[in-house]
C-alpha atoms as a PDB file:
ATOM      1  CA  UNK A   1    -177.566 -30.759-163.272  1.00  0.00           C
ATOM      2  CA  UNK A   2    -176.667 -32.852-160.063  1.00  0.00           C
ATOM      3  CA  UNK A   3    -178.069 -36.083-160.237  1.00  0.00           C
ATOM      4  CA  UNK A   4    -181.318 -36.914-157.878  1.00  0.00           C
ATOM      5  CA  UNK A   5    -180.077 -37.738-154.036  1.00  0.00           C
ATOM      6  CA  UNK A   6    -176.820 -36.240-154.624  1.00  0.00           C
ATOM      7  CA  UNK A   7    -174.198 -36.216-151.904  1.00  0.00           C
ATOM      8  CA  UNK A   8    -173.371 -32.798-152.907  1.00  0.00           C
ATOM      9  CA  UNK A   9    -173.956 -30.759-150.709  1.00  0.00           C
ATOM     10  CA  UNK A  10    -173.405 -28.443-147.751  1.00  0.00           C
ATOM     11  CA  UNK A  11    -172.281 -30.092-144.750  1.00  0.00           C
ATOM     12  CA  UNK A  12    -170.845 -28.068-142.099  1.00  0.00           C
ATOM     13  CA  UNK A  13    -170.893 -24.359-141.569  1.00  0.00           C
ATOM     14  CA  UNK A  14    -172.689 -21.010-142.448  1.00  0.00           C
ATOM     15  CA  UNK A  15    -173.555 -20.696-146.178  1.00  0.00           C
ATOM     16  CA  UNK A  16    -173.514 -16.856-145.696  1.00  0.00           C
ATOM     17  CA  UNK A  17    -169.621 -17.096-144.809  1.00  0.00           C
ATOM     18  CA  UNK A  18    -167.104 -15.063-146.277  1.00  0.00           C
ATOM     19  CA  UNK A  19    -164.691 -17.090-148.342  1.00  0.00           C
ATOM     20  CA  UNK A  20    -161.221 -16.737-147.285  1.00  0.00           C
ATOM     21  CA  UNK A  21    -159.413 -19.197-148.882  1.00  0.00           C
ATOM     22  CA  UNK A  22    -159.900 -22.175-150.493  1.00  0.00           C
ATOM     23  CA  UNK A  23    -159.087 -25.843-150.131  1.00  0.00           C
ATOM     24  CA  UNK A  24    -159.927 -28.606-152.094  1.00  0.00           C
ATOM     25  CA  UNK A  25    -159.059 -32.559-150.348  1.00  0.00           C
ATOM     26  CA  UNK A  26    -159.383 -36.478-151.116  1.00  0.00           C
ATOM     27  CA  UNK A  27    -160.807 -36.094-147.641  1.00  0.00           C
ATOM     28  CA  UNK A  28    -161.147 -34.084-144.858  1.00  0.00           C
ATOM     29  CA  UNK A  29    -159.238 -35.361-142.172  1.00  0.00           C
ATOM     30  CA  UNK A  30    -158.796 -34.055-138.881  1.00  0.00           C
ATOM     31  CA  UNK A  31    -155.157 -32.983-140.345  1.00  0.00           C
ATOM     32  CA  UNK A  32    -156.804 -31.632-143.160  1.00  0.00           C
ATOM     33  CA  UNK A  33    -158.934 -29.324-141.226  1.00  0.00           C
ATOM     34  CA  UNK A  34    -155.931 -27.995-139.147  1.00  0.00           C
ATOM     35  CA  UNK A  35    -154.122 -27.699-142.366  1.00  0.00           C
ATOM     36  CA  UNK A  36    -156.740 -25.363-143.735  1.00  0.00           C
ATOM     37  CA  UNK A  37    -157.024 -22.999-140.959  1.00  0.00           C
ATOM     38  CA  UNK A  38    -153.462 -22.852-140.765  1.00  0.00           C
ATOM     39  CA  UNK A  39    -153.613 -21.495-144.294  1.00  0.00           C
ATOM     40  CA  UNK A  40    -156.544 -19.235-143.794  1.00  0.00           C
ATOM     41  CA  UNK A  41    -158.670 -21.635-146.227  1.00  0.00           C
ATOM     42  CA  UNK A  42    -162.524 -21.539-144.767  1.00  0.00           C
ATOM     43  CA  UNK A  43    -164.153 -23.472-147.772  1.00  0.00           C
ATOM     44  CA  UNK A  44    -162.712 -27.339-147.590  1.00  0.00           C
ATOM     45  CA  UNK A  45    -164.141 -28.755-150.747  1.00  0.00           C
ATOM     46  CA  UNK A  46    -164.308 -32.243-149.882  1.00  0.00           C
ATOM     47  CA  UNK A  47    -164.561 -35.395-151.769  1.00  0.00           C
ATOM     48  CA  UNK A  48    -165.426 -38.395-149.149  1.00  0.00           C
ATOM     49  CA  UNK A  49    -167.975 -37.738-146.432  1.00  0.00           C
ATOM     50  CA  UNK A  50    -167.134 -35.814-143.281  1.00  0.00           C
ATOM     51  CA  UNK A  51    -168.866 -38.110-140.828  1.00  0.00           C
ATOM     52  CA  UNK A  52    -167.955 -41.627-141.419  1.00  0.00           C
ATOM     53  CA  UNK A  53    -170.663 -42.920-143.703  1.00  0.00           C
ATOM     54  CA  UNK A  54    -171.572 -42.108-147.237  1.00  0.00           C
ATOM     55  CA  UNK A  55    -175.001 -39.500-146.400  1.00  0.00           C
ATOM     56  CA  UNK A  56    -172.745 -38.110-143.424  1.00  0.00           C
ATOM     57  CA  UNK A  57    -175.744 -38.883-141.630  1.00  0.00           C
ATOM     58  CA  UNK A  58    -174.656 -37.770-138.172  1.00  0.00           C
ATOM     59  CA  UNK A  59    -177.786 -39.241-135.812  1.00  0.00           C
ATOM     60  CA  UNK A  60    -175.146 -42.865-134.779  1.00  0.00           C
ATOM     61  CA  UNK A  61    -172.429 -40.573-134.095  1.00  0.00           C
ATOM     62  CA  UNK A  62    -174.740 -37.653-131.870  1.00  0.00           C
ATOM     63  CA  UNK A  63    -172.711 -38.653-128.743  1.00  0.00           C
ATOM     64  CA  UNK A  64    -169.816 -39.796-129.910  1.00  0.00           C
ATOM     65  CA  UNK A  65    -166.095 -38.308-128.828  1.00  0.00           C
ATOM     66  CA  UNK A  66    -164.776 -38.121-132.136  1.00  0.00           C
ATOM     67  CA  UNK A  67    -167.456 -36.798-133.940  1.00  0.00           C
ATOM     68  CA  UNK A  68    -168.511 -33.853-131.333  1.00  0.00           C
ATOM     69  CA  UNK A  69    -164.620 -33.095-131.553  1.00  0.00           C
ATOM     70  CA  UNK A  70    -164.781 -33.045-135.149  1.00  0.00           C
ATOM     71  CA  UNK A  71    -167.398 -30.595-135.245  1.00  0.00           C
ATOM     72  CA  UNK A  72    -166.734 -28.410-132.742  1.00  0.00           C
ATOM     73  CA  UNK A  73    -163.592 -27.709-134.770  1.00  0.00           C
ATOM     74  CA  UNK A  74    -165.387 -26.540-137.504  1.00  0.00           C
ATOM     75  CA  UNK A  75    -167.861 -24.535-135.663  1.00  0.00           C
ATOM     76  CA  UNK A  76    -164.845 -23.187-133.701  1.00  0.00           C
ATOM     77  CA  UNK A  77    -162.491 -22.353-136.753  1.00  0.00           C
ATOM     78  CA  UNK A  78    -166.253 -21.026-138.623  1.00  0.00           C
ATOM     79  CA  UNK A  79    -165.532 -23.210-141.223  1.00  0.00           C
ATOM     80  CA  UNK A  80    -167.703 -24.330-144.195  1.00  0.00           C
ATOM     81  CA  UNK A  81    -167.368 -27.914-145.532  1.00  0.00           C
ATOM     82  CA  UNK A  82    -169.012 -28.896-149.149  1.00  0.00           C
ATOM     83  CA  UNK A  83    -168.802 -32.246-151.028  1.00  0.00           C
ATOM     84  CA  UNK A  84    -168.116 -32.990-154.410  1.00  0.00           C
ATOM     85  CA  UNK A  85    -168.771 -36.167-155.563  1.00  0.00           C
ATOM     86  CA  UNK A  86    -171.147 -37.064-157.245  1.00  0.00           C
ATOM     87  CA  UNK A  87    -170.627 -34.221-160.496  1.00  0.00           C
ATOM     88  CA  UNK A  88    -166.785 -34.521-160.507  1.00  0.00           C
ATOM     89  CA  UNK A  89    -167.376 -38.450-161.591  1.00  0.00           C
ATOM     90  CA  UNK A  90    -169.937 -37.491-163.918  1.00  0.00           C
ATOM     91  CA  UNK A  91    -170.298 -40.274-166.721  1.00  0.00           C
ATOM     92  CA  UNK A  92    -169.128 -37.576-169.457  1.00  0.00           C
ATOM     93  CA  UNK A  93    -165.908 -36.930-168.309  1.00  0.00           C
ATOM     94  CA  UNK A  94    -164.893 -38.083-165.231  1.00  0.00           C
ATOM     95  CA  UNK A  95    -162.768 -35.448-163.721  1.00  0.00           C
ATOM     96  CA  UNK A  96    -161.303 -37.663-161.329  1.00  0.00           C
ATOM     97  CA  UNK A  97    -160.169 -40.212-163.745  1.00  0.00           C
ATOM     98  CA  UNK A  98    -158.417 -37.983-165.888  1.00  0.00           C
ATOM     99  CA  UNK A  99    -156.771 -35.882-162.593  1.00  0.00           C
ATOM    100  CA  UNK A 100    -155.278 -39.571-162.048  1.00  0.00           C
ATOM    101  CA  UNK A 101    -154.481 -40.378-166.172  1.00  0.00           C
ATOM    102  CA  UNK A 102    -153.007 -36.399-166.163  1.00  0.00           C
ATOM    103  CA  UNK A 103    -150.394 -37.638-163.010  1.00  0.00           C
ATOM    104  CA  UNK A 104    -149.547 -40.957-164.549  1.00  0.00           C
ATOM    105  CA  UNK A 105    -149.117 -39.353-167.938  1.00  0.00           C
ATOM    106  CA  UNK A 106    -151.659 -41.726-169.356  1.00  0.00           C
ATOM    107  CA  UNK A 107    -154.113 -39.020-170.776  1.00  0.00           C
ATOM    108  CA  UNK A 108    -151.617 -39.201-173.993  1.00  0.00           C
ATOM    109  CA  UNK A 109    -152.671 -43.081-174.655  1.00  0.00           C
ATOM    110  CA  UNK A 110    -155.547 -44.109-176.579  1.00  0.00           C
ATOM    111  CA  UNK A 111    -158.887 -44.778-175.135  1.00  0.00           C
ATOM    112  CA  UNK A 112    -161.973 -46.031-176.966  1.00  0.00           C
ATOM    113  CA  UNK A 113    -164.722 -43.999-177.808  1.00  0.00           C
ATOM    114  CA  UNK A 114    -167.834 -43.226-176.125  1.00  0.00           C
ATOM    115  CA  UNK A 115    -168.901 -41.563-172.370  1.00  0.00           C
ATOM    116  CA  UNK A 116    -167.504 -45.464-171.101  1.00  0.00           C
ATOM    117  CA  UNK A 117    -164.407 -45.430-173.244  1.00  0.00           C
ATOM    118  CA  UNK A 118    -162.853 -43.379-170.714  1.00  0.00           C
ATOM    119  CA  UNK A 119    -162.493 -46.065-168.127  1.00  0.00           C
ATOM    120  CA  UNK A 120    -160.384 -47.522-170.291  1.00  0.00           C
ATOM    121  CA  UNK A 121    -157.203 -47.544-171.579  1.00  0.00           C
ATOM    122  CA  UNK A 122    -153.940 -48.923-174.268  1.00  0.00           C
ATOM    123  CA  UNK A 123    -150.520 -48.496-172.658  1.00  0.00           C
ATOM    124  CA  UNK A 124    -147.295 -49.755-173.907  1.00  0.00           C
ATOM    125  CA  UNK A 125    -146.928 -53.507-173.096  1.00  0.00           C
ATOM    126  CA  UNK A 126    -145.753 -54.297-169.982  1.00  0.00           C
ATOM    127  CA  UNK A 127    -145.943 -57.262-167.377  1.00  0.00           C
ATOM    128  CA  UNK A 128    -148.093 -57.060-164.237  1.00  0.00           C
ATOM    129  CA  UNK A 129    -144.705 -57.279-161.889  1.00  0.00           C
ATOM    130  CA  UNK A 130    -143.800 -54.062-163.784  1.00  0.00           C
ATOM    131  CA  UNK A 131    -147.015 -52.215-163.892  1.00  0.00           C
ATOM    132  CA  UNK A 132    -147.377 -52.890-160.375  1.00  0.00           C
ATOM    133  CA  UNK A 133    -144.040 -51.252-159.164  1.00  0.00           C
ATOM    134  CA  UNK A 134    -144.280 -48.352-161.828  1.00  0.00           C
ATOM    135  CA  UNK A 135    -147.754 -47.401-160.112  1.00  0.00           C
ATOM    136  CA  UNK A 136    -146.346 -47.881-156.207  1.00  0.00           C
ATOM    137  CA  UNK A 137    -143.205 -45.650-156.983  1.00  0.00           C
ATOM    138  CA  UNK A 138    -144.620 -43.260-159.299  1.00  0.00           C
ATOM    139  CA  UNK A 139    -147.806 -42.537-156.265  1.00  0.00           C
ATOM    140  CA  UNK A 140    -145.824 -43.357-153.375  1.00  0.00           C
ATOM    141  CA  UNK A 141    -148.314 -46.243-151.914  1.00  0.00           C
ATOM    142  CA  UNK A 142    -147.751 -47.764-148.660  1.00  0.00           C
ATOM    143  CA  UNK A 143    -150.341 -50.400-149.113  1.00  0.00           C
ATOM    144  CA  UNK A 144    -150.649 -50.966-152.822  1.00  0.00           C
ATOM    145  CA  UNK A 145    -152.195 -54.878-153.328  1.00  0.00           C
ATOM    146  CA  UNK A 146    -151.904 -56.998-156.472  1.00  0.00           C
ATOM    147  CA  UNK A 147    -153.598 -60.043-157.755  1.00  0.00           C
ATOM    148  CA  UNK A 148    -152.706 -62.315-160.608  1.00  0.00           C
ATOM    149  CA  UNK A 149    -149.704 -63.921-162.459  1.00  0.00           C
ATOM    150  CA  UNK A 150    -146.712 -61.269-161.984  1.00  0.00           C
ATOM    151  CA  UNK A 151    -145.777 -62.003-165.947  1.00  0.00           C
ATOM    152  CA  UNK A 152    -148.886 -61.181-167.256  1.00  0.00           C
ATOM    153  CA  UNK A 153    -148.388 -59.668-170.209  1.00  0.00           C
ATOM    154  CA  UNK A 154    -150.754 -56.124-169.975  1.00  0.00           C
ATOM    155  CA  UNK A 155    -151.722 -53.478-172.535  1.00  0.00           C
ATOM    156  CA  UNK A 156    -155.319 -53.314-172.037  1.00  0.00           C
ATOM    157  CA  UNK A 157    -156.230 -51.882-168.878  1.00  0.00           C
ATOM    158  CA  UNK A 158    -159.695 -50.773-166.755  1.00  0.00           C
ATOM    159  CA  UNK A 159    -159.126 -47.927-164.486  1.00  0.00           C
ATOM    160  CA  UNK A 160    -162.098 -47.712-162.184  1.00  0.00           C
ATOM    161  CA  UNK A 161    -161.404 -45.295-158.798  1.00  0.00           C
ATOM    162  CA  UNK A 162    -162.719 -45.071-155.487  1.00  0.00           C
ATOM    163  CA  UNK A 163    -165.075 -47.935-154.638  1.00  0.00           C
ATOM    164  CA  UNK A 164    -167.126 -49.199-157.835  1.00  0.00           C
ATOM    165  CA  UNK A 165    -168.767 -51.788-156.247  1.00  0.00           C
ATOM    166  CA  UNK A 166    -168.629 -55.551-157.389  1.00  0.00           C
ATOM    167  CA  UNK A 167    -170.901 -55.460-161.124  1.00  0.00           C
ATOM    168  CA  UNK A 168    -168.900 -52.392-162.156  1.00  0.00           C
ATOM    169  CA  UNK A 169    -165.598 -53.902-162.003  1.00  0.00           C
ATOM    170  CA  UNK A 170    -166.636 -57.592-163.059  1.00  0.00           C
ATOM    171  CA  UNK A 171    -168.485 -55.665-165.953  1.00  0.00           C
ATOM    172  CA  UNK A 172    -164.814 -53.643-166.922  1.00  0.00           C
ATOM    173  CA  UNK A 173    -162.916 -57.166-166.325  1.00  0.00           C
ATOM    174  CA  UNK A 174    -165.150 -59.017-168.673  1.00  0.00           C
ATOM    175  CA  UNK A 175    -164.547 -56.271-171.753  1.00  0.00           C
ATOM    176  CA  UNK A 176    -162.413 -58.060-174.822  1.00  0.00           C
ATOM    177  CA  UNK A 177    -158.825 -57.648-174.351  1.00  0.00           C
ATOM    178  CA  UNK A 178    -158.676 -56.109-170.743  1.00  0.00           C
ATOM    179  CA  UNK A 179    -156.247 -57.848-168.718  1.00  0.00           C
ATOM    180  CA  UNK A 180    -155.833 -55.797-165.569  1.00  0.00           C
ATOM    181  CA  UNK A 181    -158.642 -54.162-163.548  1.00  0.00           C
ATOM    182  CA  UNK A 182    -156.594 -51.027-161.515  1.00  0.00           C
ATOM    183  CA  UNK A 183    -159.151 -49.630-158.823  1.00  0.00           C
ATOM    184  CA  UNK A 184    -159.249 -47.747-155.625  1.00  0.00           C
ATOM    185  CA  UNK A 185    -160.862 -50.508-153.065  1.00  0.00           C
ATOM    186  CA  UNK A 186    -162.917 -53.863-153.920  1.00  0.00           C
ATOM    187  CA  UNK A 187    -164.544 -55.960-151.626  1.00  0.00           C
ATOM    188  CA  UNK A 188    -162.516 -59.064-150.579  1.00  0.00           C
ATOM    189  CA  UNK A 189    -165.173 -61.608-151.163  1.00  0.00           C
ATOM    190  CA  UNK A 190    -166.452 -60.048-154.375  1.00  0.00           C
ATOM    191  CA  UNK A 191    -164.253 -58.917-156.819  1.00  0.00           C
ATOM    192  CA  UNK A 192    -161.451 -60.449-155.255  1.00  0.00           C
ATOM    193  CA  UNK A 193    -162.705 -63.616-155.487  1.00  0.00           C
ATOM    194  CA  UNK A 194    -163.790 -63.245-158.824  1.00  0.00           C
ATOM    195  CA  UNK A 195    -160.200 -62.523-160.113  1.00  0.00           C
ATOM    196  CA  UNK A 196    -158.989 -65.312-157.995  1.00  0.00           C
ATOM    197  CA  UNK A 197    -161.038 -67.895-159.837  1.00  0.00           C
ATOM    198  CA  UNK A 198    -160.262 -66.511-163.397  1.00  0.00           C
ATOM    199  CA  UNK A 199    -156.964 -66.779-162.808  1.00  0.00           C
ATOM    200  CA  UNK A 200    -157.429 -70.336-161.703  1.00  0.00           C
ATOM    201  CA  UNK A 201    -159.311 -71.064-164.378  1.00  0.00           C
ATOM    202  CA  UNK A 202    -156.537 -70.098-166.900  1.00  0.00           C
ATOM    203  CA  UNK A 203    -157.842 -66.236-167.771  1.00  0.00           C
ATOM    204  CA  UNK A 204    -155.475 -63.747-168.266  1.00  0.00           C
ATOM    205  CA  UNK A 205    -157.045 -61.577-166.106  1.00  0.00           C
ATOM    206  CA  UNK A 206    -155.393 -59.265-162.417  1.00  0.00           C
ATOM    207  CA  UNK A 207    -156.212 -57.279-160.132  1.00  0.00           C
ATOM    208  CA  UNK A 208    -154.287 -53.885-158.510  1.00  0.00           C
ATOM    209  CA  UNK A 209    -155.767 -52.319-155.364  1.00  0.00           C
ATOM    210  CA  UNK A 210    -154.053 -48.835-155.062  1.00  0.00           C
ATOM    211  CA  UNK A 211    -156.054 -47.544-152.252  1.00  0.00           C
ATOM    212  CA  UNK A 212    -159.216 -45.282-151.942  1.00  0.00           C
ATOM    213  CA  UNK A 213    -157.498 -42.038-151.248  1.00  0.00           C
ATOM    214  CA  UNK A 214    -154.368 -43.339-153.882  1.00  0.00           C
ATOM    215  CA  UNK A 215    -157.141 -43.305-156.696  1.00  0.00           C
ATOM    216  CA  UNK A 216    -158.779 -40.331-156.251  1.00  0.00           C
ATOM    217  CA  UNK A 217    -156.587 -37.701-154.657  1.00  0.00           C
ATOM    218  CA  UNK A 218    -154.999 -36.352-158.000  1.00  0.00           C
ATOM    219  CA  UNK A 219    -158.187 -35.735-159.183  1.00  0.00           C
ATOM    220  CA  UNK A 220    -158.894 -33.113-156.436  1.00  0.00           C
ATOM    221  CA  UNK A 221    -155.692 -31.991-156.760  1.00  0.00           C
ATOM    222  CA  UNK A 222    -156.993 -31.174-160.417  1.00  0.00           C
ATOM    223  CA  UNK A 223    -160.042 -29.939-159.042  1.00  0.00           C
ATOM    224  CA  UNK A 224    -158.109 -27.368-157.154  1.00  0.00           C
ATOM    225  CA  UNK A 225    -156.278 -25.712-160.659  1.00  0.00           C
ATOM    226  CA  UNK A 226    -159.773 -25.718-162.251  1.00  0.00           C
ATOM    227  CA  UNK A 227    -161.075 -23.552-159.257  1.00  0.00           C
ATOM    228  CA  UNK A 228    -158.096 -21.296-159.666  1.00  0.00           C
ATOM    229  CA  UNK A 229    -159.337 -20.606-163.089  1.00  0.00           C
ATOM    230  CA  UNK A 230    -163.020 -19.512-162.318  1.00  0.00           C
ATOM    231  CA  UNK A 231    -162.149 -17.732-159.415  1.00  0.00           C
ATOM    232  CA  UNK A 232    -158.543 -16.250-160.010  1.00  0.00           C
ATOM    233  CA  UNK A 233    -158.912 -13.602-156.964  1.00  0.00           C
ATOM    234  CA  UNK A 234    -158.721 -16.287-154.507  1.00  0.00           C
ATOM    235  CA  UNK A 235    -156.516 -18.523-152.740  1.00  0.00           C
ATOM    236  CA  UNK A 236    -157.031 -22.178-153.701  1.00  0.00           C
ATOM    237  CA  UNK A 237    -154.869 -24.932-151.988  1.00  0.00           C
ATOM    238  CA  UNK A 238    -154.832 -28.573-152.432  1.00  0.00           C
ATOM    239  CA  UNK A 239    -154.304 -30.414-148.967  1.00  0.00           C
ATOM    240  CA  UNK A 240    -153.713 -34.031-149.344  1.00  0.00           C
ATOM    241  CA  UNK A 241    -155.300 -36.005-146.979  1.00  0.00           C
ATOM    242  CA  UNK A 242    -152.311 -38.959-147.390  1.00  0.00           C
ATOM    243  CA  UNK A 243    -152.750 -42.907-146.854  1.00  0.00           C
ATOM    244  CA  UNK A 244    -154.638 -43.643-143.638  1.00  0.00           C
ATOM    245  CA  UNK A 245    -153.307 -47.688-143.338  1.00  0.00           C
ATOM    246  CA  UNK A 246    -149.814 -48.584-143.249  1.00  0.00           C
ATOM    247  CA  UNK A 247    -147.661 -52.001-143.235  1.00  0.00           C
ATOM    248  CA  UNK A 248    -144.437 -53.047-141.368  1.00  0.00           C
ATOM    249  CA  UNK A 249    -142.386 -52.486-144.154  1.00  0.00           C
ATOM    250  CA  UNK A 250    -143.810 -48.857-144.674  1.00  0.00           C
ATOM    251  CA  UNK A 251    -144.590 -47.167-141.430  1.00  0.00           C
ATOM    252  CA  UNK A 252    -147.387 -44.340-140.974  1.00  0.00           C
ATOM    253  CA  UNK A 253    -146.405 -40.948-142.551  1.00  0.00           C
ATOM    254  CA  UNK A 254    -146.065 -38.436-140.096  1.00  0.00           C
ATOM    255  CA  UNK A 255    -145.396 -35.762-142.427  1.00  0.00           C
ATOM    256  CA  UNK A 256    -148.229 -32.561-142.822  1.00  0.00           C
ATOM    257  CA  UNK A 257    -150.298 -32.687-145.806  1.00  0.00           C
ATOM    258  CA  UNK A 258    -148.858 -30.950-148.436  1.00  0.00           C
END
């Protein structure tokens, strides 16, 4: 059962619409949209919200440009948009989390028991410096950030995705052993800050920042094979929604979604 106040739920379109096709997203985009209709996908199974804000409440954004555009492009295109959030990162198994363990090839590494135990994870000893560069090459981020002594020694690791919030990631740092906290998004003055001062302090402790949409994409893109399975007669597509912030080094990706 969804939990109470979920944010799954309908929120574009006609219920009563035929499904055409298919397509499952970290997000979707404006380019995401587009995508789908150039597919023939009506049902966008979304992640994130549509509309800017976590309830896609839409009364702040009744007049504004980009939203009415948004919109109208569903209405126009008669699509239907649903979110999944809330189930997919249920506390048994966390079907995001393992979409992201599945890509790195970390589902084959021990984790400790129990409906936390799956936040966390034993990989083969390696420093920070290396973990760091393993995870930007093997997900292709523009704007992955690090925080801590690059010759950390790590085997111990707390893989929280998305946006936790600050007592869920302090909570994961503080667990015996764990020396590196890998997450989606933290707060600058929270968790941040927190690292910053254990490290100061002398605690082998770090931080890596891979991105919202870098966290939690592959798990959609897992999402997408599971709907394949209950529903075999139709088309289901994964459309990445791709990094929205770039750097000088690492320009903005003009590429379509794939």
């Amino acid at each position: 059962m969804p939990p109470p106040n979920t944010v799954d739920t309908l929120k574009a379109g006609d219920p009563n619409t035929l499904v055409t096709g298919i397509a499952t997203t970290f997000l979707d985009t404006m380019e995401v949209l587009r995508e789908a209709v150039r597919r023939g996908d009506n049902l966008i199974v979304t992640h994130e919200p549509t509309f800017y804000n976590h309830l896609d409440e839409t009364k702040f954004f009744t007049d504004d440009p980009v939203y009415k555009e948004k919109l109208a492009f569903i209405e126009q295109h008669h699509l239907v948009v649903f979110r999944l959030h809330d189930e997919i990162h249920a506390d048994t198994t966390d079907h995001i989390l393992k979409g992201m363990y599945e890509e790195l090839g970390w589902d084959k590494y021990p984790h400790p028991s129990g409906a936390r135990g799956q936040y966390f994870v034993t990989i083969p000893r390696v420093t920070l410096a290396e973990l760091s560069r393993s995870l930007q090459s093997k997900l292709h981020i523009q704007t992955l950030r690090v925080e801590g002594d690059p010759n950390l020694s790590i085997s111990h690791v707390a893989f929280l995705p998305g946006s936790s919030g600050l007592e869920k990631q302090v909570y994961a740092l503080r667990q015996p052993g764990v020396e590196v906290l890998i997450a989606g998004e933290a707060s600058e003055w929270e968790t941040v800050e927190y690292v910053r001062d254990a490290v100061a302090q002398g605690r082998p402790k770090a931080l890596i920042l891979l991105g919202h949409q870098v966290s939690e994409e592959p798990g959609m893109e897992r999402c997408a094979k599971d709907l394949r399975e209950l529903f075999p007669g139709t088309r289901v597509d994964h459309i990445a929604a791709g990094q929205p912030l770039w750097n000088p080094d690492h320009g903005p990706v003009t590429k379509s979604p794939q």
